[in-house]
PDB file of N, CA and C in Angstrom:
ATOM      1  N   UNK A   1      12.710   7.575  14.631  1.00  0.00           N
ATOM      2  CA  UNK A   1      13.383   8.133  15.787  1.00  0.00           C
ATOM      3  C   UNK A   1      14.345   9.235  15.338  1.00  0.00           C
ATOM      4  N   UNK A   2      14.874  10.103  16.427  1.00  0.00           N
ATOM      5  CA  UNK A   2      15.867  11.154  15.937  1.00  0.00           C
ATOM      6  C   UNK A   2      16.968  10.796  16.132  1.00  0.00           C
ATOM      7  N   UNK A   3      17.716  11.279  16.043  1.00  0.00           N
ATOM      8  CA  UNK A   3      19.049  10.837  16.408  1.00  0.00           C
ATOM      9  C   UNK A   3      19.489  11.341  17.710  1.00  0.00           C
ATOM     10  N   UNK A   4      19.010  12.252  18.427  1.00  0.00           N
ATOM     11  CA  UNK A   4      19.494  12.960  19.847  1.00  0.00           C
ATOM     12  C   UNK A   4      18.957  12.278  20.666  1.00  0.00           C
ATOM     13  N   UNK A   5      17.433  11.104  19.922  1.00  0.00           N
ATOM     14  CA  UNK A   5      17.081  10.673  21.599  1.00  0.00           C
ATOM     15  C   UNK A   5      17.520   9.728  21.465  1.00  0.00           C
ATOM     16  N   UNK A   6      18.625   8.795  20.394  1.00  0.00           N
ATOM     17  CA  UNK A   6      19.655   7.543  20.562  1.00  0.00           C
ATOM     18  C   UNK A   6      20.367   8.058  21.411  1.00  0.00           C
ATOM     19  N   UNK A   7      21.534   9.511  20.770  1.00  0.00           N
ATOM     20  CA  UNK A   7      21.940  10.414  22.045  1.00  0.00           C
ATOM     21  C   UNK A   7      21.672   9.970  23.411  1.00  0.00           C
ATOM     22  N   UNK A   8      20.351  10.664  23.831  1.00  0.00           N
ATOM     23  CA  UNK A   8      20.182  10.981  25.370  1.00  0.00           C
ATOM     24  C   UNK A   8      20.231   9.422  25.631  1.00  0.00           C
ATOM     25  N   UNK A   9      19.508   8.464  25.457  1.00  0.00           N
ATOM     26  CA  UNK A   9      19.392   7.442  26.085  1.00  0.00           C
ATOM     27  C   UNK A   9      20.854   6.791  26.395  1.00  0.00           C
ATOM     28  N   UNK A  10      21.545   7.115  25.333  1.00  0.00           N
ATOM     29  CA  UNK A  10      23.252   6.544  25.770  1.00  0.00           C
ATOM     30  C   UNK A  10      24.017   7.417  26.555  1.00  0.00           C
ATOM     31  N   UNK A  11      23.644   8.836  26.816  1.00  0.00           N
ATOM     32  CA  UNK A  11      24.539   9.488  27.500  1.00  0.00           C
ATOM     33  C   UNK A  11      23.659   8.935  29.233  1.00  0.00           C
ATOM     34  N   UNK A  12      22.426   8.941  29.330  1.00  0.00           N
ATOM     35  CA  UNK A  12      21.761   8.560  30.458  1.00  0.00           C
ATOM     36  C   UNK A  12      21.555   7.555  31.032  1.00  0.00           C
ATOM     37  N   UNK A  13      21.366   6.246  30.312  1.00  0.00           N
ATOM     38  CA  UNK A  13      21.305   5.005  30.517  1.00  0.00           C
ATOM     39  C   UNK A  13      21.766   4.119  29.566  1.00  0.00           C
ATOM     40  N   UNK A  14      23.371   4.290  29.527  1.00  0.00           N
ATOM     41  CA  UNK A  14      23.993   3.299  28.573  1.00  0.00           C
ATOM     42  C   UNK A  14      23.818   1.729  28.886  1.00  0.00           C
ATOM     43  N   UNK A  15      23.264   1.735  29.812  1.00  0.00           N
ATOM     44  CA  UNK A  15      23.012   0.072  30.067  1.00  0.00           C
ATOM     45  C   UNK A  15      21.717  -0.483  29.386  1.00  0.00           C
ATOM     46  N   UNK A  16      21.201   0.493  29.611  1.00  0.00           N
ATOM     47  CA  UNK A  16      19.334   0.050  29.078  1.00  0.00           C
ATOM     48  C   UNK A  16      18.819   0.928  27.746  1.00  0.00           C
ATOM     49  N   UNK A  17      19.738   1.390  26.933  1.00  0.00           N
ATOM     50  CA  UNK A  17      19.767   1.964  25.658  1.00  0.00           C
ATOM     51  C   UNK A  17      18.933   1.049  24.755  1.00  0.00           C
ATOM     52  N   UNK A  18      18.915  -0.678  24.801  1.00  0.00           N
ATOM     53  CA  UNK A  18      18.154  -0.911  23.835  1.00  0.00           C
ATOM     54  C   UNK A  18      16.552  -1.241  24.463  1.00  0.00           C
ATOM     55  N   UNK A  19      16.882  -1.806  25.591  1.00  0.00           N
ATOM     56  CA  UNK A  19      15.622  -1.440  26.540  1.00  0.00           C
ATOM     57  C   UNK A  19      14.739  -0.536  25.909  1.00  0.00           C
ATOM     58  N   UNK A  20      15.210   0.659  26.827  1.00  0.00           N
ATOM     59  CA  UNK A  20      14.661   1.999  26.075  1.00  0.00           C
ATOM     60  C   UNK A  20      14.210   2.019  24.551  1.00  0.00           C
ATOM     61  N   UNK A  21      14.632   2.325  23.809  1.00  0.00           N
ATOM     62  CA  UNK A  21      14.728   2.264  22.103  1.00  0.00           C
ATOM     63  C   UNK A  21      13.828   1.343  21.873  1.00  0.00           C
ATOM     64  N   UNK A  22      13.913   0.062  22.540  1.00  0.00           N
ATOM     65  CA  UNK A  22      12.567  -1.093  21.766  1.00  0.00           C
ATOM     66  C   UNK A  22      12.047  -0.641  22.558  1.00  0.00           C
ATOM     67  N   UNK A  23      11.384   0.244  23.731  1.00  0.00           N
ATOM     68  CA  UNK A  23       9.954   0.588  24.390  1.00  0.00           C
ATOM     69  C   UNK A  23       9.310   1.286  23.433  1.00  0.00           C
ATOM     70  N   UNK A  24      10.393   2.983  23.388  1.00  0.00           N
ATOM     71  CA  UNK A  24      10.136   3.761  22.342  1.00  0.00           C
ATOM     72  C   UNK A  24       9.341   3.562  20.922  1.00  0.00           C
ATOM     73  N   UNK A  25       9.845   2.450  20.476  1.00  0.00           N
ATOM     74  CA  UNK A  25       9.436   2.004  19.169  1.00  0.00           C
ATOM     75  C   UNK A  25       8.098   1.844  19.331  1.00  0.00           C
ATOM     76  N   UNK A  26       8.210   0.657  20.141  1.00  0.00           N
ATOM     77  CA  UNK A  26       7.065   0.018  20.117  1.00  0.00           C
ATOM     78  C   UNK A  26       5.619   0.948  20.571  1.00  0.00           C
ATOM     79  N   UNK A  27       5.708   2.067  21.395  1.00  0.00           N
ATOM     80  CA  UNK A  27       4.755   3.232  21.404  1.00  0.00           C
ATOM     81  C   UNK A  27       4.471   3.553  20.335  1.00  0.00           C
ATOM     82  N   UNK A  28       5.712   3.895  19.446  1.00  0.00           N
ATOM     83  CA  UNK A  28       5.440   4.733  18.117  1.00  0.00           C
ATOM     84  C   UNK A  28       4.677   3.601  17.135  1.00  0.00           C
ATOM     85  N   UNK A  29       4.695   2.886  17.419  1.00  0.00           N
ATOM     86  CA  UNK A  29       4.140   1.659  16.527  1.00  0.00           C
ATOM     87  C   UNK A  29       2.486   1.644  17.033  1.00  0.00           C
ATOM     88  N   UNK A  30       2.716   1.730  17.931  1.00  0.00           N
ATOM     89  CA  UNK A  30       1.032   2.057  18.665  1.00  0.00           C
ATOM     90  C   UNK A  30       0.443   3.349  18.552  1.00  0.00           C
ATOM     91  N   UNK A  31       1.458   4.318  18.452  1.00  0.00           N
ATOM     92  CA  UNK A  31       0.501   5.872  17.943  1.00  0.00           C
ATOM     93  C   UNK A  31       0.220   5.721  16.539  1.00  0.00           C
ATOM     94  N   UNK A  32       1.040   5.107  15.827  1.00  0.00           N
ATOM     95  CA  UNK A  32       1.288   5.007  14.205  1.00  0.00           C
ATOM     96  C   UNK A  32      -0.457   4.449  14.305  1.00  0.00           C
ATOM     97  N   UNK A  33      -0.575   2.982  14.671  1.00  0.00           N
ATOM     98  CA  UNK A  33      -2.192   2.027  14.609  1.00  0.00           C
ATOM     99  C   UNK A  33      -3.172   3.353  15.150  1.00  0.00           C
ATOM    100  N   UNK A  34      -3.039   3.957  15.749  1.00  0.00           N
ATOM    101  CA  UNK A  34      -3.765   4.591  16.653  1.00  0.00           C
ATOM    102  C   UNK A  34      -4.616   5.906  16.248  1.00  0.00           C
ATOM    103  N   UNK A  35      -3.650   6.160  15.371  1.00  0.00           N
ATOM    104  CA  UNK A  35      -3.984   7.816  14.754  1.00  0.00           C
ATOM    105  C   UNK A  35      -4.354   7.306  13.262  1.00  0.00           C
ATOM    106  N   UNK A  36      -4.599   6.223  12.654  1.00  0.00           N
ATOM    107  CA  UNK A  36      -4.231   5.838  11.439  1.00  0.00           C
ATOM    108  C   UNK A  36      -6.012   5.526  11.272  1.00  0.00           C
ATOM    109  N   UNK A  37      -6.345   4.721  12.630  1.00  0.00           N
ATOM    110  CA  UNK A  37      -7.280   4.056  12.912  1.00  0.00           C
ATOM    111  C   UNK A  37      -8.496   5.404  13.295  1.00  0.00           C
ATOM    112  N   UNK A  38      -7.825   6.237  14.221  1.00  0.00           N
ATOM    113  CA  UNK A  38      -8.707   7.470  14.755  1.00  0.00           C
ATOM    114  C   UNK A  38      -9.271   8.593  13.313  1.00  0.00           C
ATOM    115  N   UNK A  39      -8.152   8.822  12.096  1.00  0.00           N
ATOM    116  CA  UNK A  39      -8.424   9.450  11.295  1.00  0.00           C
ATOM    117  C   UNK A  39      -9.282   9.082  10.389  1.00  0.00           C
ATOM    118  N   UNK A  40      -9.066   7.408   9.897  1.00  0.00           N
ATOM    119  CA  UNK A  40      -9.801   6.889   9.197  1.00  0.00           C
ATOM    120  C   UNK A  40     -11.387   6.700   9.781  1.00  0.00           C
ATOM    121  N   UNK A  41     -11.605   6.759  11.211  1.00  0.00           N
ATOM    122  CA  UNK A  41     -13.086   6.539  12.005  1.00  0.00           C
ATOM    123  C   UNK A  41     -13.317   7.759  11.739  1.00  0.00           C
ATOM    124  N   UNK A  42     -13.079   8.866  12.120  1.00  0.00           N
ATOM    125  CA  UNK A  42     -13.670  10.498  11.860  1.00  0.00           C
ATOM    126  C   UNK A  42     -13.846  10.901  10.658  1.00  0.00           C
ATOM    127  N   UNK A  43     -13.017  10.573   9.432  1.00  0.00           N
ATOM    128  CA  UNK A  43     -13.271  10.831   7.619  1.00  0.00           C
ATOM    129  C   UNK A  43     -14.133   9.359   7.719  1.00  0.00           C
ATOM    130  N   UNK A  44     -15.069   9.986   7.395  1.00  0.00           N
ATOM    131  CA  UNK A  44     -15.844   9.013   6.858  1.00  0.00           C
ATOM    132  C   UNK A  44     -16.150   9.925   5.257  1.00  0.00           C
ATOM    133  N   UNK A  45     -16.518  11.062   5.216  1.00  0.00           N
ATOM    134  CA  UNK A  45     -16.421  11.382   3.857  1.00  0.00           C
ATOM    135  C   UNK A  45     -15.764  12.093   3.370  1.00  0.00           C
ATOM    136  N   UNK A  46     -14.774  12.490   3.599  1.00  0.00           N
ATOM    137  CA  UNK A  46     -13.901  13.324   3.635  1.00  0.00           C
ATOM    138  C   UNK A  46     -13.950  14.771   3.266  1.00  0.00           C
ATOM    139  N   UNK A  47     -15.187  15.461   3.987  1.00  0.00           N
ATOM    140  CA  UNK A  47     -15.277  16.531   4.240  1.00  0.00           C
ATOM    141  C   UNK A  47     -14.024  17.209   4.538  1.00  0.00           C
ATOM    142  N   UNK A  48     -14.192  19.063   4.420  1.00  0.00           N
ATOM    143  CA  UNK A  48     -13.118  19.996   5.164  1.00  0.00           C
ATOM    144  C   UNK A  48     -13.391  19.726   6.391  1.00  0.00           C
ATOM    145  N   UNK A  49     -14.666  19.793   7.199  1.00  0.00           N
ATOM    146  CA  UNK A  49     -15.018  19.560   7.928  1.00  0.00           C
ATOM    147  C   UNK A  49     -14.307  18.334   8.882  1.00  0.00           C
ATOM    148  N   UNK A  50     -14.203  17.563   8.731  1.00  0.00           N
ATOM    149  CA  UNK A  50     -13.586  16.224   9.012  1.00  0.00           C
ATOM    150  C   UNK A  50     -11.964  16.575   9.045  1.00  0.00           C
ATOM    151  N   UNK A  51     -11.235  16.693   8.285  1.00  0.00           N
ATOM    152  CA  UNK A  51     -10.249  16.995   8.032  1.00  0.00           C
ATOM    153  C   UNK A  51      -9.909  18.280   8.622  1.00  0.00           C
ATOM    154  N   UNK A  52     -10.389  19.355   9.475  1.00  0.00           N
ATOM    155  CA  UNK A  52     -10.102  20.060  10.046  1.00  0.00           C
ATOM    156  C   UNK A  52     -10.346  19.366  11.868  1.00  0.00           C
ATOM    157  N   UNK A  53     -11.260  18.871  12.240  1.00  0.00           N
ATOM    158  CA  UNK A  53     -11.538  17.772  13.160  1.00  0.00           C
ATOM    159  C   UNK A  53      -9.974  16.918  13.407  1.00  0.00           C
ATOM    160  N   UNK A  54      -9.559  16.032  11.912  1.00  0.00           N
ATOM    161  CA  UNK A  54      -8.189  15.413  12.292  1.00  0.00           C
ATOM    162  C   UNK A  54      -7.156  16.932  12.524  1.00  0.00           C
ATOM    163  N   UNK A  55      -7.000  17.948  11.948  1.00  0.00           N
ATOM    164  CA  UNK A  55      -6.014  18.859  12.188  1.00  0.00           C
ATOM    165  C   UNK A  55      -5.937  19.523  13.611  1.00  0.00           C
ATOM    166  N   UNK A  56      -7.051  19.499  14.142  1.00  0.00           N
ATOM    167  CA  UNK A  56      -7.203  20.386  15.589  1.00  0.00           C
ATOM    168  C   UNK A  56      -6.747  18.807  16.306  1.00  0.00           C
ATOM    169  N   UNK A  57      -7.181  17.860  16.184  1.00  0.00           N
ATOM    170  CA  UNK A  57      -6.852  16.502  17.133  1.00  0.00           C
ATOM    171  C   UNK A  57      -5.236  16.648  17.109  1.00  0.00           C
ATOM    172  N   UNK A  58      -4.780  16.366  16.144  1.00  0.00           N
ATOM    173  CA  UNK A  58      -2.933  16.429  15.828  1.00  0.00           C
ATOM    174  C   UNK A  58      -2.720  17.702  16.441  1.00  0.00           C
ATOM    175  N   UNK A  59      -2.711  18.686  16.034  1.00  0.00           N
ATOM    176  CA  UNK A  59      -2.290  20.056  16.291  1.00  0.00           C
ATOM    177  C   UNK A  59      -1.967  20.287  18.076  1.00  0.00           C
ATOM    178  N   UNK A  60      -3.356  19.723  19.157  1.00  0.00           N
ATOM    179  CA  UNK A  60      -3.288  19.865  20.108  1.00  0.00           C
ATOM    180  C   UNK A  60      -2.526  19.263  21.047  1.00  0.00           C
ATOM    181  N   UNK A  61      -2.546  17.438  19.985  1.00  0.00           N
ATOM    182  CA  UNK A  61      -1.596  16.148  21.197  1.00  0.00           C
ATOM    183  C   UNK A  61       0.038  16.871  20.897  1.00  0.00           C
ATOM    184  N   UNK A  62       0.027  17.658  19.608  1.00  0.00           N
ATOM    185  CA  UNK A  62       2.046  18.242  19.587  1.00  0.00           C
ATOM    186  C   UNK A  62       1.599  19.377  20.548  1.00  0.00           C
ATOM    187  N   UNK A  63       0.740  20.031  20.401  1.00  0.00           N
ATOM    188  CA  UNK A  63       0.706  21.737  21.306  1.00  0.00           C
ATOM    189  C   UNK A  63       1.601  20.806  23.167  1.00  0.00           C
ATOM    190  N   UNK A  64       0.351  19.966  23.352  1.00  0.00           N
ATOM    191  CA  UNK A  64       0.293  19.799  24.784  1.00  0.00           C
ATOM    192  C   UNK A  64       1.623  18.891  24.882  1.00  0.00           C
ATOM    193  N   UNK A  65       2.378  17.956  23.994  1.00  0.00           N
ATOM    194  CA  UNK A  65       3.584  17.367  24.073  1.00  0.00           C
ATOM    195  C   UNK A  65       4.309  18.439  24.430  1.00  0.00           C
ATOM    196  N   UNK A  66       4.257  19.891  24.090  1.00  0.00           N
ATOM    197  CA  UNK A  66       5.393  20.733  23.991  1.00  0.00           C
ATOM    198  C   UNK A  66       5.461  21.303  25.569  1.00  0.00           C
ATOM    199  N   UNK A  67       3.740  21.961  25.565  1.00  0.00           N
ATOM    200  CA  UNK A  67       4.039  21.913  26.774  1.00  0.00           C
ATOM    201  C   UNK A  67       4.399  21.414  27.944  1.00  0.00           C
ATOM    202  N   UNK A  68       3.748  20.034  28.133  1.00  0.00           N
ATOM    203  CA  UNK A  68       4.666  18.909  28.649  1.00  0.00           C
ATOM    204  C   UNK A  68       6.214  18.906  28.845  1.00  0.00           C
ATOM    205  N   UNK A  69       6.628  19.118  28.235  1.00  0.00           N
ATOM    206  CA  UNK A  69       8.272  19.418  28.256  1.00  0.00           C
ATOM    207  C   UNK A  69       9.005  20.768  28.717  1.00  0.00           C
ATOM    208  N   UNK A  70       8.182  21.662  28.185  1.00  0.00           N
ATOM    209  CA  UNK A  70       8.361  23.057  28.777  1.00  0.00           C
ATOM    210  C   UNK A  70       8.239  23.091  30.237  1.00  0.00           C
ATOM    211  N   UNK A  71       7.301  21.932  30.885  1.00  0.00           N
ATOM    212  CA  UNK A  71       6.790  22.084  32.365  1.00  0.00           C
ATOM    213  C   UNK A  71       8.192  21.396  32.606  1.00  0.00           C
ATOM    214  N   UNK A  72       7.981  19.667  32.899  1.00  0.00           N
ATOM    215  CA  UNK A  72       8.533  18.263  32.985  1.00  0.00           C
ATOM    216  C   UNK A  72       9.928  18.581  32.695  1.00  0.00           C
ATOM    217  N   UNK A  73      10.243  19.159  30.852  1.00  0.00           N
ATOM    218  CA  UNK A  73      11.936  18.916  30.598  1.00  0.00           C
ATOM    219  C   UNK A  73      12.875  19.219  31.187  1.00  0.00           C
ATOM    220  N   UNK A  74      13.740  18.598  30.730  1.00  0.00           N
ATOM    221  CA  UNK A  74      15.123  19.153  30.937  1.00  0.00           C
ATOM    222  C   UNK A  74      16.190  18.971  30.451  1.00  0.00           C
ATOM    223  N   UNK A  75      16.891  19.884  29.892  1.00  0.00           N
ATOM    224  CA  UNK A  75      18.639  19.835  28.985  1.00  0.00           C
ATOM    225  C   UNK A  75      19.590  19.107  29.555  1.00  0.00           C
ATOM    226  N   UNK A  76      19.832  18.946  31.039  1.00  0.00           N
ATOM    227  CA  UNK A  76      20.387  18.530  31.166  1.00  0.00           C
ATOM    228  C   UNK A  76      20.684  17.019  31.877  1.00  0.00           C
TER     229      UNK A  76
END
């Protein structure tokens, strides 16, 4: 985790800060299985080939996170 989204969650919902934080985790604990599991199914021989396959997969879920936020976010 970063340290700004301990931040936001306490400046926004100081009541449900650990709420929050153990949801959080527990996603990241599920992308962690998830992408670990997805990279290892696609390398099967570890081609460039393959390994450019995992780089465009990663590359796009941060592209579209960003945009996501660019649409959705907000600072304040």
């Amino acid at each position: 985790m970063v340290a700004g989204s301990y931040t936001a969650t306490l400046c926004i919902a100081p009541e449900f800060t650990g709420t929050i934080e153990s949801f959080a985790a527990f996603l990241g604990v599920i992308a962690n299985i998830a992408s670990a599991t997805t990279a290892g199914f696609i390398n099967q021989t570890g081609s460039p080939s393959e390994w450019a396959l995992i780089f465009i997969i990663t590359a796009s879920i941060i592209l579209l996170s960003g945009i996501f936020f660019l649409i959705f976010g907000s600072g304040k």
